[in-house]
Protein backbone atom coordinates (compact mmCIF):
# COMPACT_ATOMS: atom_id res chain seq x y z
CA UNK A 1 9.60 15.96 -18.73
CA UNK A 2 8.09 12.66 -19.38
CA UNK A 3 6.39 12.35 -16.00
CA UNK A 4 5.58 16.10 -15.39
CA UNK A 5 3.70 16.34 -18.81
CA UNK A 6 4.02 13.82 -20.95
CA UNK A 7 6.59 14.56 -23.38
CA UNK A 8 7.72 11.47 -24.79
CA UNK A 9 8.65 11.92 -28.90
CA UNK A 10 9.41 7.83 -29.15
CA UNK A 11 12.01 8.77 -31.71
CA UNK A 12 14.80 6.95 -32.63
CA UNK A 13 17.98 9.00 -31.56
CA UNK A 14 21.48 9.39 -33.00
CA UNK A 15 24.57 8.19 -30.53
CA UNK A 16 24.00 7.77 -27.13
CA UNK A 17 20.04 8.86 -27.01
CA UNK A 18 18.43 5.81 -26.70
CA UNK A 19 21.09 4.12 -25.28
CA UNK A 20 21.33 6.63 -22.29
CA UNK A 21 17.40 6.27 -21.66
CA UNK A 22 16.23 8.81 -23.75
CA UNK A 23 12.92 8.81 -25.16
CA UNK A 24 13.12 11.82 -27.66
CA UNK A 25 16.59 12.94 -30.20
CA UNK A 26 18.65 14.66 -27.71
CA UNK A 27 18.47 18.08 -29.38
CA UNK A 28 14.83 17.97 -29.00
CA UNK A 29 15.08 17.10 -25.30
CA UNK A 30 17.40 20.33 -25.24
CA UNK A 31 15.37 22.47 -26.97
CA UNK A 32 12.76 21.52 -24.82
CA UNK A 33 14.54 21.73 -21.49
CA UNK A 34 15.89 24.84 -22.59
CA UNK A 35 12.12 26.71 -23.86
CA UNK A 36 10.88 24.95 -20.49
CA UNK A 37 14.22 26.69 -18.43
CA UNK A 38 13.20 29.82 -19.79
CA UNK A 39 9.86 30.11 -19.37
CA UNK A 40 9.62 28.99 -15.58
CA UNK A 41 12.83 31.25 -15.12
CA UNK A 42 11.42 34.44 -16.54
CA UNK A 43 7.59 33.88 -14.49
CA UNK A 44 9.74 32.91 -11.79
CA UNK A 45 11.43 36.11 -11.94
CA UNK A 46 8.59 38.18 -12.72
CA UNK A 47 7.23 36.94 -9.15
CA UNK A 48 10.25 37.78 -7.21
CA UNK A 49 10.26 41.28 -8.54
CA UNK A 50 6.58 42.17 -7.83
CA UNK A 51 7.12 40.26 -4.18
CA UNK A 52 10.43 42.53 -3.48
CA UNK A 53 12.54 38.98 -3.51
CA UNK A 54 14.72 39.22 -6.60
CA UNK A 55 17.79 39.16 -4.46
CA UNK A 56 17.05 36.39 -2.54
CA UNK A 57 15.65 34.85 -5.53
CA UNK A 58 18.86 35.46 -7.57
CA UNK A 59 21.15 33.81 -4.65
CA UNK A 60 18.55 30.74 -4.87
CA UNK A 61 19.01 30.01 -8.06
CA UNK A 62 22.88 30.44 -8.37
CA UNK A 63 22.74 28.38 -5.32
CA UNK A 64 20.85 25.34 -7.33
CA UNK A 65 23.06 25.84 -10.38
CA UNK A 66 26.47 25.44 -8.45
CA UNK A 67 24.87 22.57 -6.43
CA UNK A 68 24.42 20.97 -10.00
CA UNK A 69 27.86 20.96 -11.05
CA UNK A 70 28.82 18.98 -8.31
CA UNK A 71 28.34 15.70 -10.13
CA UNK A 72 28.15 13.49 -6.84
CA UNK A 73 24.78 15.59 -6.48
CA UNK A 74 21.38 13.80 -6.73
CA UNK A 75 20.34 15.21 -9.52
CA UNK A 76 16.12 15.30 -9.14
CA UNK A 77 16.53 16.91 -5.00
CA UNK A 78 13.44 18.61 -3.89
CA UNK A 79 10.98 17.12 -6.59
CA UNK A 80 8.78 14.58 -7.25
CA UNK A 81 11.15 12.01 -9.10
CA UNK A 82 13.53 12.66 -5.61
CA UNK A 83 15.11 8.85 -4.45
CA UNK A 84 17.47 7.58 -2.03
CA UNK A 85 17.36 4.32 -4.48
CA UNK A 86 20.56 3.90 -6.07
CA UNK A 87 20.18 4.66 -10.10
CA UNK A 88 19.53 2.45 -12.29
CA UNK A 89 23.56 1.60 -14.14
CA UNK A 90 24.26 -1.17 -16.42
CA UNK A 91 28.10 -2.72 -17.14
CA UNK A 92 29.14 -1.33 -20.04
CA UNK A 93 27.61 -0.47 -23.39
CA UNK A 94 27.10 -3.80 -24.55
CA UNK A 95 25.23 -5.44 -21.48
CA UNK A 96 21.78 -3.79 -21.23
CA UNK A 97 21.01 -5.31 -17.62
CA UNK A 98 20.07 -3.24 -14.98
CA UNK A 99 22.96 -3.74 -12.05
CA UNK A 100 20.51 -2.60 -9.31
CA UNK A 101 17.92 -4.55 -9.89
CA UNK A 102 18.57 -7.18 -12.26
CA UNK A 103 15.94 -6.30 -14.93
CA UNK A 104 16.98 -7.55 -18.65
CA UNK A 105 16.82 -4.09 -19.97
CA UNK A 106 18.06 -0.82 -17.53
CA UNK A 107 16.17 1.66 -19.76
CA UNK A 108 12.88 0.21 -19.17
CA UNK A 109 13.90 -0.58 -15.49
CA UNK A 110 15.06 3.16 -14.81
CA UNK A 111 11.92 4.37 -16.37
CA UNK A 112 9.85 1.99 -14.31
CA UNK A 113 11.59 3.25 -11.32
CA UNK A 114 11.23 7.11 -11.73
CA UNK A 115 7.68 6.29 -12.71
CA UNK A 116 6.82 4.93 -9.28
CA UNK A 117 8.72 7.54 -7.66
CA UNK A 118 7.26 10.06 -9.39
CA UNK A 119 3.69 8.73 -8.67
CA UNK A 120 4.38 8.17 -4.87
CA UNK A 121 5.50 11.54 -4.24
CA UNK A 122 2.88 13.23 -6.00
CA UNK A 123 0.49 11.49 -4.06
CA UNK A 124 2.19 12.46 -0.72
CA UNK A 125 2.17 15.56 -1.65
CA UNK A 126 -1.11 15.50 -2.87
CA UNK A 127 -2.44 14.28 0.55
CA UNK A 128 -0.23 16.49 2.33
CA UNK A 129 -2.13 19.70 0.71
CA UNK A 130 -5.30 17.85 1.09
CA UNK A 131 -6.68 17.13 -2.30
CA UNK A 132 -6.79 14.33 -4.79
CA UNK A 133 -5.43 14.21 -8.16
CA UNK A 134 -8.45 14.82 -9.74
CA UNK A 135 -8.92 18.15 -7.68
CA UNK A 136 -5.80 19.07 -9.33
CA UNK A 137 -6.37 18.13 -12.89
CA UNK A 138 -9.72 19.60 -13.19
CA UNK A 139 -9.33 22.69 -10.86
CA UNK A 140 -11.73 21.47 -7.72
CA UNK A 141 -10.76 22.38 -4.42
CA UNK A 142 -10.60 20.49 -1.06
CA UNK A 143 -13.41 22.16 -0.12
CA UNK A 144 -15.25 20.75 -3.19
CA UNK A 145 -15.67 24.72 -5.18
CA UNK A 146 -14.28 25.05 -8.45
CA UNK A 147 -11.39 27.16 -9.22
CA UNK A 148 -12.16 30.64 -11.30
């Protein structure tokens, strides 16, 4: 959520929050996920019903949930912060040094990492569709018009 949009709460977190990279209390990151879930679910939805595609809809999405379980599965496939770099992992929860790469603290390493990731596939895509980022943040097209 950080690199879609920009939520980042920079609040101090109970248990494992910080400690597992987290930027925001971990019920807030749920609540978030979870408003965020359902809203792109339900317009989602809406779509597939006025296209005639619900069922094929339906069988994508319990197709991406199941995937999910399967906890070898990369969990960001098909988006922007998609790698084939190993994850950032430190030791135990005592050492705070990135394994991977060797950078004093994994948080800000893994963060680092998806940033770059995010930003280079964005910007593939970006040139694959044939516009630049500021086409998409201010609602120009390719073809220089501006978007009703």
């Amino acid at each position: 959520m950080q690199f879609y949009f920009g939520f980042d709460r920079n609040e101090q977190s109970g248990g494992n929050g910080n400690g597992a990279g987290l930027s925001a209390n971990k019920i807030n990151v749920q609540r978030g996920s979870c408003a965020l879930l359902y809203y792109l679910l339900h317009k989602d939805r809406c779509g597939a019903i006025r296209n005639g595609r619900l069922a094929q809809w339906e069988a994508n999405m319990h197709q991406i949930a199941q995937n999910a379980i399967d906890e070898t599965a990369p969990p960001f496939a098909g988006g922007f912060l998609e790698s084939s770099e190993p994850p950032c992992t430190h030791a135990d929860t005592k050492s705070k040094e990135c394994e991977i790469h060797r950078h004093p603290d994994w948080i800000v390493c893994r963060k680092r990492h998806a940033e770059a990731t995010f930003q280079h596939n964005e910007a593939a895509y970006l040139r694959e569709i044939g516009i630049t980022k500021e086409m998409a943040l201010f609602g120009a097209s390719a073809g220089g018009s501006r978007h009703a």
